[in-house]
Protein backbone atom coordinates (compact mmCIF):
# COMPACT_ATOMS: atom_id res chain seq x y z
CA UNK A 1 5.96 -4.29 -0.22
CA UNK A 2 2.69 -4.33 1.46
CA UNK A 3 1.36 -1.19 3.89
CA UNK A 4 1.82 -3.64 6.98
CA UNK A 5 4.94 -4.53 5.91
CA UNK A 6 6.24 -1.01 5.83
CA UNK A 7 3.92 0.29 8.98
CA UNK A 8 6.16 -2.81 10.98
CA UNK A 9 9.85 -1.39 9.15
CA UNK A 10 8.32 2.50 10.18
CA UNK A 11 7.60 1.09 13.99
CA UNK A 12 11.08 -0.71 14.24
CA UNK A 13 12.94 1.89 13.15
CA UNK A 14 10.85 4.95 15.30
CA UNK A 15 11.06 1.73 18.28
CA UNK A 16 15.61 1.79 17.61
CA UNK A 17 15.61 6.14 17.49
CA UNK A 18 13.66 6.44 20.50
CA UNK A 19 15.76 3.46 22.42
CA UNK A 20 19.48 4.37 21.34
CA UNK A 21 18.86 8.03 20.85
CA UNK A 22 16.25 9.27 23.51
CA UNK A 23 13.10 11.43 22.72
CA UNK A 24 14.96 13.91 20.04
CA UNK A 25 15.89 10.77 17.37
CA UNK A 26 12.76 9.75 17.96
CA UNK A 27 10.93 12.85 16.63
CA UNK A 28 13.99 13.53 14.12
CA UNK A 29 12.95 9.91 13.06
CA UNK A 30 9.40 10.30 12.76
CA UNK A 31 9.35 14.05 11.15
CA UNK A 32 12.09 12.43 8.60
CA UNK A 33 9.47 9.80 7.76
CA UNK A 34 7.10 12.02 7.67
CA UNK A 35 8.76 13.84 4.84
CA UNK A 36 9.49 10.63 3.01
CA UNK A 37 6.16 9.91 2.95
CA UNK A 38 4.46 12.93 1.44
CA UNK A 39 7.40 12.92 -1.24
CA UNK A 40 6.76 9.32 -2.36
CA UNK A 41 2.80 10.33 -2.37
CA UNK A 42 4.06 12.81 -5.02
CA UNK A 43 6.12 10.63 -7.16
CA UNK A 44 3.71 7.95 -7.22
CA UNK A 45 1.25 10.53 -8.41
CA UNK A 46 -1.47 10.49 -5.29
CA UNK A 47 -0.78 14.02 -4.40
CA UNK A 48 -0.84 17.14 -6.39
CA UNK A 49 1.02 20.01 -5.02
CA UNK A 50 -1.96 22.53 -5.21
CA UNK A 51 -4.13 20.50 -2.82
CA UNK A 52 -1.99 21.55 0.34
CA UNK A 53 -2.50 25.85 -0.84
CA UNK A 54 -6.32 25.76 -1.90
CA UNK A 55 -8.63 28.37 -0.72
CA UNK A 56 -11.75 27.21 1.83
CA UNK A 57 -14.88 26.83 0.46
CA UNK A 58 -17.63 29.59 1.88
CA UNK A 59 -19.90 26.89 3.21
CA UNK A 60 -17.02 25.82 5.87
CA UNK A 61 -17.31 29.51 6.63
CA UNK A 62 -20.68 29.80 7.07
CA UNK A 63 -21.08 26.74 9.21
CA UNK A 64 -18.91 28.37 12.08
CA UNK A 65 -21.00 31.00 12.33
């Protein structure tokens, strides 16, 4: 299944919650997918579990300044 294919399923179904179910089944809908999403970015092997708890780097830091 191709990324537009699956953006147009993600819309229709966000497009039915937020129609039949007002605002909150829209946002249940959406964080849901959300989820779904970084879970299958884990399975397929995209994302590593380490890269959402890694320290800044100092120059970051020192930019603010």
């Amino acid at each position: 299944m191709s990324m537009a294919v699956a953006g147009l399923l993600a819309g229709m179904a966000l497009g039915f919650a937020g129609y039949f179910g007002g605002f909150g089944a829209f946002v249940l809908v959406a964080a849901l997918g959300a989820i779904g999403f970084i879970v299958g970015r884990f399975v397929d092997g995209d994302l590593e579990p380490g890269e959402f708890f890694r320290t800044r780097t100092g120059d970051r830091d020192d930019r603010r300044r």
